[in-house]
C-alpha atoms as a PDB file:
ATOM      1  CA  UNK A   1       0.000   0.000   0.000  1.00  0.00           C
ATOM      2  CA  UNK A   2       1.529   3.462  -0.846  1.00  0.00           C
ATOM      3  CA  UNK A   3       1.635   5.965   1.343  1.00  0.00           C
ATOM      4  CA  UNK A   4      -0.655   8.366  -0.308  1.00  0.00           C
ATOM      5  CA  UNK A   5      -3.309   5.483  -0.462  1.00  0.00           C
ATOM      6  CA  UNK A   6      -2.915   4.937   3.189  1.00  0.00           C
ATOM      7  CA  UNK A   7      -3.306   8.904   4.264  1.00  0.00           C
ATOM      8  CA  UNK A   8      -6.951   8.608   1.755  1.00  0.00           C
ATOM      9  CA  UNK A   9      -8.010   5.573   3.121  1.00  0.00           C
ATOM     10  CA  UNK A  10      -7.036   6.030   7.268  1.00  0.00           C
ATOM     11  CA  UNK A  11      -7.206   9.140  10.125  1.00  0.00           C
ATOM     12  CA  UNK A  12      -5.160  11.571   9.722  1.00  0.00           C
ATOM     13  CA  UNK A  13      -4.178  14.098  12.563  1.00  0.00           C
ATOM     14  CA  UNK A  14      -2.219  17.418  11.591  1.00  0.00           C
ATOM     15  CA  UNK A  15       0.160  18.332  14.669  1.00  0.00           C
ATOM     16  CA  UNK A  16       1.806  21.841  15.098  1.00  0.00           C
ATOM     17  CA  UNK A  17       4.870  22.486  17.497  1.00  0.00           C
ATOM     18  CA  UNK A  18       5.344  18.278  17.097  1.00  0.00           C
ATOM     19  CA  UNK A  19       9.268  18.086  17.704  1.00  0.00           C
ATOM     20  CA  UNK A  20       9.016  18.249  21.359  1.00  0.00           C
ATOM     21  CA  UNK A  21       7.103  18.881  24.903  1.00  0.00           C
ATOM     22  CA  UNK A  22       3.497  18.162  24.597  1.00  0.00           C
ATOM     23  CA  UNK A  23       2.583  18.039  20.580  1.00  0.00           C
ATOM     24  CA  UNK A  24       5.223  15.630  20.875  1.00  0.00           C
ATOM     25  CA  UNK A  25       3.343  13.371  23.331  1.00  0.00           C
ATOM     26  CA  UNK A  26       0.362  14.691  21.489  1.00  0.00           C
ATOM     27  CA  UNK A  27       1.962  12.406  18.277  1.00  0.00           C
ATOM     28  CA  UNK A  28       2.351   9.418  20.821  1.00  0.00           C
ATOM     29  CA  UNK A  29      -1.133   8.957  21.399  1.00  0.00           C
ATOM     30  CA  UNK A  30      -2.409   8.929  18.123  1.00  0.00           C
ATOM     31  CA  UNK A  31      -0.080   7.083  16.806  1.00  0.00           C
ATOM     32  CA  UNK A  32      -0.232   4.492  18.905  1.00  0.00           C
ATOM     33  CA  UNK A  33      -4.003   4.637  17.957  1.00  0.00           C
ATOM     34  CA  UNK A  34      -3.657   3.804  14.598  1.00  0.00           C
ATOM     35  CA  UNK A  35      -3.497   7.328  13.117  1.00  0.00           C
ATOM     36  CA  UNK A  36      -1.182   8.771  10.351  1.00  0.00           C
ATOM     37  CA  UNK A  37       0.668  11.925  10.888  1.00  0.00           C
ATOM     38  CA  UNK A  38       1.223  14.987   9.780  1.00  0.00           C
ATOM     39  CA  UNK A  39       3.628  17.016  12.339  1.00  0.00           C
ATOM     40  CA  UNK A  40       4.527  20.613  11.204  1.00  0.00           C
ATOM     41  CA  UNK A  41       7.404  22.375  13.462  1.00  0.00           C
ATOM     42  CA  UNK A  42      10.170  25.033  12.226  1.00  0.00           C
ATOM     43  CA  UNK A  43      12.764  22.562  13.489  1.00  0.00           C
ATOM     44  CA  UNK A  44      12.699  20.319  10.380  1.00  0.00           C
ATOM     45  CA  UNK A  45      15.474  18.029  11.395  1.00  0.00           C
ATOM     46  CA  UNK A  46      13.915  16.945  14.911  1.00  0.00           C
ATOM     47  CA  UNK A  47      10.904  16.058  12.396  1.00  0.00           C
ATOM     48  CA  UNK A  48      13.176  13.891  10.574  1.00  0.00           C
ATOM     49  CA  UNK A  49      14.440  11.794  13.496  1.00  0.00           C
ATOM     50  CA  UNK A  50      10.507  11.554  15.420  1.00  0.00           C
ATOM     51  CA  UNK A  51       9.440  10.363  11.633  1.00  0.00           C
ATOM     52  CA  UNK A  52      11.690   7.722  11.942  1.00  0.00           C
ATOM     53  CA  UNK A  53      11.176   7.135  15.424  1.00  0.00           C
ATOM     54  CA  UNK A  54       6.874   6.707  14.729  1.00  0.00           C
ATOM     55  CA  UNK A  55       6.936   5.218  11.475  1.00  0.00           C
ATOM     56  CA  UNK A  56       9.018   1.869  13.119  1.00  0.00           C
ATOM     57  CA  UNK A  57       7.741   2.326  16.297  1.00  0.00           C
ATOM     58  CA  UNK A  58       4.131   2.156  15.266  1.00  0.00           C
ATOM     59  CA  UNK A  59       3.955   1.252  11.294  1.00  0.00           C
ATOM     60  CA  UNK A  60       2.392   4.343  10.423  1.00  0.00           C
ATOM     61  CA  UNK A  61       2.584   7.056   7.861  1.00  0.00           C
ATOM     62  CA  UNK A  62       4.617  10.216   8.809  1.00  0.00           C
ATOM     63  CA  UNK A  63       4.052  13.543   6.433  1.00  0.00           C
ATOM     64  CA  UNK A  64       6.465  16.116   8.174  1.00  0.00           C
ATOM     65  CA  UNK A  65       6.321  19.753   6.937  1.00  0.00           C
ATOM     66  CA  UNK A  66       9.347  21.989   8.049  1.00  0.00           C
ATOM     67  CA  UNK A  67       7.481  25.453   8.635  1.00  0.00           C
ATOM     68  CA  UNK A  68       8.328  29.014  11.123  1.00  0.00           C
ATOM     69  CA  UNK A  69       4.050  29.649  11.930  1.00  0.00           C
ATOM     70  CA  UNK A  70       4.948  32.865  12.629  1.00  0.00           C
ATOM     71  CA  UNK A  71       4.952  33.789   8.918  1.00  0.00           C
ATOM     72  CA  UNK A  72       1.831  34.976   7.830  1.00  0.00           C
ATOM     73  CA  UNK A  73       1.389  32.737   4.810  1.00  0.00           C
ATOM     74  CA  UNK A  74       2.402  29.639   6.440  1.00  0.00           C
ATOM     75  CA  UNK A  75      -1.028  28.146   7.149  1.00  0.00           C
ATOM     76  CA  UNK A  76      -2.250  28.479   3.823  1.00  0.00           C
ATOM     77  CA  UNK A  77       1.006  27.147   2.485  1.00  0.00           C
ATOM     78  CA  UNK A  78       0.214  23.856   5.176  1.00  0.00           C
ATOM     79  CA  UNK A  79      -3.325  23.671   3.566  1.00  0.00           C
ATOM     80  CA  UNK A  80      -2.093  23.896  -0.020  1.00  0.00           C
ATOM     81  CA  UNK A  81       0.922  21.513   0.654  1.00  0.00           C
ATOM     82  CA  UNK A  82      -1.950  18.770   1.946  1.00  0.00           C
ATOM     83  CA  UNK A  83      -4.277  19.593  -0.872  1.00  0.00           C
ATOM     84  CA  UNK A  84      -1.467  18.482  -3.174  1.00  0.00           C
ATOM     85  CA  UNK A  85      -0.737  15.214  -1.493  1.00  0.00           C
ATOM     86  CA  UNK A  86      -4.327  14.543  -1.507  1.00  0.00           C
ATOM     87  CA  UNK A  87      -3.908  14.103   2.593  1.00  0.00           C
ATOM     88  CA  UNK A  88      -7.264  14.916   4.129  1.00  0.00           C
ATOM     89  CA  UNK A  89      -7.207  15.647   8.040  1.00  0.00           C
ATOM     90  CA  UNK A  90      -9.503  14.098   9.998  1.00  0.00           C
ATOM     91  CA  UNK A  91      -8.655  15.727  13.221  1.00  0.00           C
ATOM     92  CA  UNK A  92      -6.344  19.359  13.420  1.00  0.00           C
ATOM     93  CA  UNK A  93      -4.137  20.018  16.779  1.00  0.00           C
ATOM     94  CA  UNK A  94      -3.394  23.705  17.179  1.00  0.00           C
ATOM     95  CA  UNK A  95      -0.237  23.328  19.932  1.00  0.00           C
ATOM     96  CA  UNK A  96       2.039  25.442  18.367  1.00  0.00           C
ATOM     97  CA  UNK A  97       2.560  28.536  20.529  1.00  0.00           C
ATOM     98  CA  UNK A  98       5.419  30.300  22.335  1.00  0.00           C
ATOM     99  CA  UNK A  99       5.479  33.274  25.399  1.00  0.00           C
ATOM    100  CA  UNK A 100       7.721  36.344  25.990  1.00  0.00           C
ATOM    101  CA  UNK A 101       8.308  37.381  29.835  1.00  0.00           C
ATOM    102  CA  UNK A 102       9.036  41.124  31.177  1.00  0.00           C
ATOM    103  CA  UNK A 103       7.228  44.458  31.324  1.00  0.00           C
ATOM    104  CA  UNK A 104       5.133  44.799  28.182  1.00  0.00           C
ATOM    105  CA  UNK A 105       7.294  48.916  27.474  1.00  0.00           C
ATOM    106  CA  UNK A 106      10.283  46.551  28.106  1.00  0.00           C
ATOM    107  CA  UNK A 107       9.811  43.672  26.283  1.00  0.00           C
ATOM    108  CA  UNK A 108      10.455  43.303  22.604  1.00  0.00           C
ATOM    109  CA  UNK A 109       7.738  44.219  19.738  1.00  0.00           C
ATOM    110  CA  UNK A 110       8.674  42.204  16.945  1.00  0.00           C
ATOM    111  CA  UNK A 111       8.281  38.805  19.017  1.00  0.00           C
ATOM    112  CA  UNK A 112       5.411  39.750  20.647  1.00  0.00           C
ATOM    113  CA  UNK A 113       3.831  40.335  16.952  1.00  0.00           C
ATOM    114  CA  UNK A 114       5.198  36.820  16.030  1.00  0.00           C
ATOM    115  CA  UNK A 115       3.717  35.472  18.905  1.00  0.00           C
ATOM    116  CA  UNK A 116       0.556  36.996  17.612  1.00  0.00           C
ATOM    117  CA  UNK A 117       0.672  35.611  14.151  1.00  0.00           C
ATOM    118  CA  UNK A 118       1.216  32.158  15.760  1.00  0.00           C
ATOM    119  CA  UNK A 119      -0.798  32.059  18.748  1.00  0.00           C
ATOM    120  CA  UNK A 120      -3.870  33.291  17.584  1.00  0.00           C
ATOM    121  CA  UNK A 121      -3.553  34.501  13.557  1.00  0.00           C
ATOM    122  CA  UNK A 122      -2.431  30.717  12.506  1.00  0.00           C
ATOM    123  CA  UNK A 123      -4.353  28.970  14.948  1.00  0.00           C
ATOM    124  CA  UNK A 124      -7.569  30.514  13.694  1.00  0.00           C
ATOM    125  CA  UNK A 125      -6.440  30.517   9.954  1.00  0.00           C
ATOM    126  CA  UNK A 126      -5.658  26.969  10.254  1.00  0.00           C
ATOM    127  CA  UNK A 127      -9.200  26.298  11.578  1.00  0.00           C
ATOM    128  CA  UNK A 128     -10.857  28.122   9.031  1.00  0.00           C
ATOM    129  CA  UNK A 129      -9.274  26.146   6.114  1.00  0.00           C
ATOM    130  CA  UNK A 130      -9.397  22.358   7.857  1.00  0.00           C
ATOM    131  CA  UNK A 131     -12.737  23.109   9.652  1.00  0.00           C
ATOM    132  CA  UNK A 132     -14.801  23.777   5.909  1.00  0.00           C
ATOM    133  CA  UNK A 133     -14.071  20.291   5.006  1.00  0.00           C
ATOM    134  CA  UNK A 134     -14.889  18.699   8.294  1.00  0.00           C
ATOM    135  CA  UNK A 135     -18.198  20.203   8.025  1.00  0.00           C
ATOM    136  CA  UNK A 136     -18.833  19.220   4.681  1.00  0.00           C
ATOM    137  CA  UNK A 137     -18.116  15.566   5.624  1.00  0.00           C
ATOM    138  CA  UNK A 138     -20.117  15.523   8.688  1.00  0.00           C
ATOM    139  CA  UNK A 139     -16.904  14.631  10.431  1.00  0.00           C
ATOM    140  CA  UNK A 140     -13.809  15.695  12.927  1.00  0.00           C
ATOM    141  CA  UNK A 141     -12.034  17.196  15.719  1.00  0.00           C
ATOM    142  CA  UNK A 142     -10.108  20.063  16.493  1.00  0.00           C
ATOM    143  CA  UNK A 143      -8.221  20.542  19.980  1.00  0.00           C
ATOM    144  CA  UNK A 144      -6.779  23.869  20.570  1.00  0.00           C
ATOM    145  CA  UNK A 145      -3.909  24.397  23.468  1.00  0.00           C
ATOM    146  CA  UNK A 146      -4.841  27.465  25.529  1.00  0.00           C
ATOM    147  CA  UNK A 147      -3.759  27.448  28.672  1.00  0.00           C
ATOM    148  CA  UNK A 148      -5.163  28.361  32.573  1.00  0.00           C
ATOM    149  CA  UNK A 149      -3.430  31.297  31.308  1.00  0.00           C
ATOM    150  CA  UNK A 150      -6.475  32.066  29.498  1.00  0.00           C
ATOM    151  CA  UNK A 151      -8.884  32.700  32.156  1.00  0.00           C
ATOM    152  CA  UNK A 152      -7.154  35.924  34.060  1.00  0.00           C
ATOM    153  CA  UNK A 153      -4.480  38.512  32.776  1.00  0.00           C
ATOM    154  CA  UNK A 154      -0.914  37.875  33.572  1.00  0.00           C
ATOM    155  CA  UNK A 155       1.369  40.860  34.183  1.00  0.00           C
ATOM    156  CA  UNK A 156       4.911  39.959  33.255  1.00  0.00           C
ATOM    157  CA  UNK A 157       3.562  38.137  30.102  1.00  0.00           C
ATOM    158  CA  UNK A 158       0.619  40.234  28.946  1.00  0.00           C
ATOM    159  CA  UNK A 159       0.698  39.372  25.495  1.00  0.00           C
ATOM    160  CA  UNK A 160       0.682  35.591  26.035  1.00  0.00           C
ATOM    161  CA  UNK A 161      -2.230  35.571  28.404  1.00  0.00           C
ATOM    162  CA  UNK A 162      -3.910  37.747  25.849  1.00  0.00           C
ATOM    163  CA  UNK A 163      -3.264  35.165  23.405  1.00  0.00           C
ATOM    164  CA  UNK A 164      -4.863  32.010  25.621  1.00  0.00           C
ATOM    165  CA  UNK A 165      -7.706  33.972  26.499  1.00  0.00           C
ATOM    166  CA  UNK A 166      -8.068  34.695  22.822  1.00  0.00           C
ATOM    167  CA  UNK A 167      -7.924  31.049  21.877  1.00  0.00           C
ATOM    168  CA  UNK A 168     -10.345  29.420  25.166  1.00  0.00           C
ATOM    169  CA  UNK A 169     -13.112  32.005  24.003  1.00  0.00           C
ATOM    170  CA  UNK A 170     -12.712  31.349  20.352  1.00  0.00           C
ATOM    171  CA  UNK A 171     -12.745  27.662  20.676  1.00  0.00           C
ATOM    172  CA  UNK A 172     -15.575  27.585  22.956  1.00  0.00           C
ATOM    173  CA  UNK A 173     -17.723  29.541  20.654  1.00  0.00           C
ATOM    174  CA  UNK A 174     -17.263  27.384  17.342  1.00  0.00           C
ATOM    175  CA  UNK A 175     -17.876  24.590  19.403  1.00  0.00           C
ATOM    176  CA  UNK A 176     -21.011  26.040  20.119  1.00  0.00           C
ATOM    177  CA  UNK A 177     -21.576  26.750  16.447  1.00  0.00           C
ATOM    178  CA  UNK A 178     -20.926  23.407  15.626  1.00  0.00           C
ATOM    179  CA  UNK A 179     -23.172  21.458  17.686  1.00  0.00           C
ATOM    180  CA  UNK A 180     -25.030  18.855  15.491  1.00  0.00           C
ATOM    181  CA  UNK A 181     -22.611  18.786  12.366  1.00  0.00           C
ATOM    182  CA  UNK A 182     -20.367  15.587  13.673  1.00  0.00           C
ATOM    183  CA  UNK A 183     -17.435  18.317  14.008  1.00  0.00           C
ATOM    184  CA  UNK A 184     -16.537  18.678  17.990  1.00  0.00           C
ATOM    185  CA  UNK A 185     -13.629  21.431  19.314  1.00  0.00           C
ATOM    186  CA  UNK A 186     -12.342  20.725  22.591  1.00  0.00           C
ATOM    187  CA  UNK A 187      -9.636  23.366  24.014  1.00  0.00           C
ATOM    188  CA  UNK A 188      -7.137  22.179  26.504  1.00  0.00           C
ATOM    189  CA  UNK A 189      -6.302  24.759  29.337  1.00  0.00           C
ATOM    190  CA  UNK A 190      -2.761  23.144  31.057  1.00  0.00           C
ATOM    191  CA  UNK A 191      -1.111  24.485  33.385  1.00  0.00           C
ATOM    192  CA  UNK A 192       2.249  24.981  34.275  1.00  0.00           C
ATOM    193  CA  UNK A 193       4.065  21.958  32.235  1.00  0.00           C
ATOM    194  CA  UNK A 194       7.466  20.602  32.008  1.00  0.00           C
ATOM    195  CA  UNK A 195       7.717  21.054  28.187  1.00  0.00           C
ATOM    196  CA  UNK A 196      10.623  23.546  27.828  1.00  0.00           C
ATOM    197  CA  UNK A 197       8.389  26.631  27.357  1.00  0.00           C
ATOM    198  CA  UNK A 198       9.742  28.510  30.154  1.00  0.00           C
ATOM    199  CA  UNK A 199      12.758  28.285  29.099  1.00  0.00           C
ATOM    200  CA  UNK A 200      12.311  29.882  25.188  1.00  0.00           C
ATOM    201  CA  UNK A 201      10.226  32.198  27.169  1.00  0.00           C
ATOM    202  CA  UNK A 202      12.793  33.698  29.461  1.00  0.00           C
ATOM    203  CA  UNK A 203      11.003  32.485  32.896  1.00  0.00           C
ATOM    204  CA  UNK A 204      12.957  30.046  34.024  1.00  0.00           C
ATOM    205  CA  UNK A 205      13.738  31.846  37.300  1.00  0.00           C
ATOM    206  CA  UNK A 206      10.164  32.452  37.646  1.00  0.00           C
ATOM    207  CA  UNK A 207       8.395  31.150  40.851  1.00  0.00           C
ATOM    208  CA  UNK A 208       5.505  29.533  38.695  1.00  0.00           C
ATOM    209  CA  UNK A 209       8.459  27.662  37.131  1.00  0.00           C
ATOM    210  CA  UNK A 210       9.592  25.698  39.991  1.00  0.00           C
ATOM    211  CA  UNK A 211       9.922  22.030  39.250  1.00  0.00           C
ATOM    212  CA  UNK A 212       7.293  20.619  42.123  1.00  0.00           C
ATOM    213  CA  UNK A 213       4.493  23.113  40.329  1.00  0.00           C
ATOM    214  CA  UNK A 214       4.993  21.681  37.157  1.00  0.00           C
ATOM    215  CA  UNK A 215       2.943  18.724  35.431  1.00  0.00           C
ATOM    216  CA  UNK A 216       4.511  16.548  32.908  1.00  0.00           C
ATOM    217  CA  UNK A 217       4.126  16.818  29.066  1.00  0.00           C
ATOM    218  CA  UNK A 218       2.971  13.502  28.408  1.00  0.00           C
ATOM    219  CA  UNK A 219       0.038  13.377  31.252  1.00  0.00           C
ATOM    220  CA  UNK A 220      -0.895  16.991  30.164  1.00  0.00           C
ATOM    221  CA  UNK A 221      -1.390  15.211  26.304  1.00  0.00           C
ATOM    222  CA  UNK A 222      -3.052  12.040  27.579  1.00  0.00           C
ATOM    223  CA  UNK A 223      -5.680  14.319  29.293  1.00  0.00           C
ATOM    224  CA  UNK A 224      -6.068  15.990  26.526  1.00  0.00           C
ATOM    225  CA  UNK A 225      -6.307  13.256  24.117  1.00  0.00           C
ATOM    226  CA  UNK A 226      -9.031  11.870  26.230  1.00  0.00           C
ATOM    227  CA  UNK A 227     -10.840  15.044  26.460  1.00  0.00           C
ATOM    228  CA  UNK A 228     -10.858  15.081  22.538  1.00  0.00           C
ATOM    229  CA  UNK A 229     -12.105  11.936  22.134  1.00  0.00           C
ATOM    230  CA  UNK A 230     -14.759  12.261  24.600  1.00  0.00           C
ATOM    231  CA  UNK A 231     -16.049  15.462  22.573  1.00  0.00           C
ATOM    232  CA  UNK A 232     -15.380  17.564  26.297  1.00  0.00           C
ATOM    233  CA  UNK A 233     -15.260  21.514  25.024  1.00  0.00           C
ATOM    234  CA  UNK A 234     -12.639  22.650  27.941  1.00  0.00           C
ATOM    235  CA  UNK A 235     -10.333  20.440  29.359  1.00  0.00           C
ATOM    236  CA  UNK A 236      -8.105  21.581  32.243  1.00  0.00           C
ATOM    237  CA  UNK A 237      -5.494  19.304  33.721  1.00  0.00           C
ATOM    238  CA  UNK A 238      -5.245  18.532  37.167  1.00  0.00           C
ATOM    239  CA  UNK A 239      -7.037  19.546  40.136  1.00  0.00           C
ATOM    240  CA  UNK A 240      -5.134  22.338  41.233  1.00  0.00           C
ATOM    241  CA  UNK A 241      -5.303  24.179  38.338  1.00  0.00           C
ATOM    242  CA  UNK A 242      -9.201  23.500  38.032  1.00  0.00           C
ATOM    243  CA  UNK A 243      -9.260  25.109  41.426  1.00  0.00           C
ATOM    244  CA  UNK A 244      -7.417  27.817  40.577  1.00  0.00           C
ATOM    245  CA  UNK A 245      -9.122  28.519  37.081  1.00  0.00           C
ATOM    246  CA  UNK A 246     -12.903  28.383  38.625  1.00  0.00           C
ATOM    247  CA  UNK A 247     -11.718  30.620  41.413  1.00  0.00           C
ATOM    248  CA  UNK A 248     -10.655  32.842  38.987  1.00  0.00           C
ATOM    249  CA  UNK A 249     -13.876  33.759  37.415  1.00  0.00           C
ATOM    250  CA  UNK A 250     -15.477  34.575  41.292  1.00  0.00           C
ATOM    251  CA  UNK A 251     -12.416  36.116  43.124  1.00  0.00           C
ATOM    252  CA  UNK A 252     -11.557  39.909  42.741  1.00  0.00           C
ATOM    253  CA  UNK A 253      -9.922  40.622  39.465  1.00  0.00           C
ATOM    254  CA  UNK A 254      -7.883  42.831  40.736  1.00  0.00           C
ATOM    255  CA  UNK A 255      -6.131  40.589  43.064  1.00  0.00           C
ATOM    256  CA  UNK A 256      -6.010  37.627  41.211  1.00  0.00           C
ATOM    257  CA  UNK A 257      -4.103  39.879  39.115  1.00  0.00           C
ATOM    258  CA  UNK A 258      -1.335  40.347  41.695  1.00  0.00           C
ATOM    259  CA  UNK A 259      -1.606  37.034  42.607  1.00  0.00           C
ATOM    260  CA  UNK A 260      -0.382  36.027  39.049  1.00  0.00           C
ATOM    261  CA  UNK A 261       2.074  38.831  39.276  1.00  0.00           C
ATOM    262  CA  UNK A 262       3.567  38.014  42.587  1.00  0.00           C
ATOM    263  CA  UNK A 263       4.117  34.444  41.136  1.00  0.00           C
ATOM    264  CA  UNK A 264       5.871  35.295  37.703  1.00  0.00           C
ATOM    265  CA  UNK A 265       8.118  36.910  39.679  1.00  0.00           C
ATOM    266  CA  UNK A 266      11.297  36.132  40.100  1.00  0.00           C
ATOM    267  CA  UNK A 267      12.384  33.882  43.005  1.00  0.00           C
ATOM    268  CA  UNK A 268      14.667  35.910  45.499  1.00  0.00           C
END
């Protein structure tokens, strides 16, 4: 069987930010579920080796597409790429995302706008092209990676909570719009994870980056693998940071603002 037969004739899940942390685990699970991949990440050569890796691992098709979602063309160039192959995606996982740390008149413009493009202007973009066809076959899933980020603001990394809070409200209300057409959208809401982000973010030294509040990448993806297949809409991992995300919508805004604050600070 060639490989293009086997991406027509099986599921397919499209994974961005695959080469490591969770989408990486994220790739695991489906995998080992039978599905073919398609893993899109800027670092083109860790692609090549988890290819490898999956394709003996699990005897499975890997399509791996080397692209920076930062640029503004790069979802459509992912949609036309797939088009091409005649690859149709069953289910699309929007993990690709990155944070900057610091006072917003401090920190750097030009990566906060990149953060943009890929945190929100991708994500949606690559929704809007995938999701047409789902609905027209009567069929898939979409799981979008917000954060617990999303549900208060987060001095020290304004933009990026902007960005989660962005992606939780738009993925709860397509879900809504999509009730009845076989096409579910769950969002998943980690916390703090052990997946290397603090690090390209600059927080490292950050309380909220100590290694006992961190969960691990894998669990974080296995709860959110089983959220998507169980058609959940919000998925938030663990019970502390359920806690802390419902008692964000009743406490004072105001001071769960300096709470967050206080804890992106760095540790004395």
């Amino acid at each position: 069987m060639n490989t293009k037969y086997q991406y027509q004739q099986q599921k397919n899940v499209l994974i961005t930010g695959a080469s490591g942390g969770i989408g990486y685990e994220f790739a695991k699970f489906f995998a080992d579920d039978g599905y073919h991949l398609v893993l899109v990440d800027k670092r083109g050569e860790k692609l090549v080796e988890i290819a490898d890796e999956f394709q003996q691992q699990y005897n499975i098709s890997v399509e791996i597409i080397a692209q920076d979602l930062s640029i503004p063309r790069a979802a459509e160039e992912i949609f036309s790429k797939l088009q091409q192959a005649s690859i149709k995606i069953d289910v699309l996982v929007n993990n690709a995302g990155f944070g900057s740390y610091g006072f917003f008149h401090e920190t750097d413009l030009s990566t906060e706008l990149q953060m943009l493009q890929l945190n929100v202007v991708c994500l949606t973009h690559l929704t809007k092209l995938f999701l047409k066809d789902m609905v027209n076959q009567g069929s898939g899933k979409i799981l979008n990676v917000a954060s617990t980020a999303a549900f208060q603001p987060g001095p020290l990394m304004a933009v990026y909570f902007a960005t989660k809070a962005y992606v939780l409200s738009f993925s709860e209300a397509i879900a809504n719009e999509l009730e009845g057409t076989g096409v579910t959208v769950t969002v998943l809401c980690p916390g703090a994870t052990a997946s290397g982000f603090h690090e390209t973010s600059g927080m490292s030294k950050a309380k909220v980056a100590d290694d006992w509040r961190l969960m691990d990448s894998e669990t974080v993806a296995k709860i959110g693998y089983q959220g998507l297949m169980a058609n959940k809409t919000v998925v938030i991992p663990g019970v502390k940071n359920k806690i802390l995300a419902t008692s964000a919508k009743f406490a004072n805004r105001k001071l769960v603002t300096k709470i967050v604050r206080n804890m992106h600070e760095t540790q004395k």
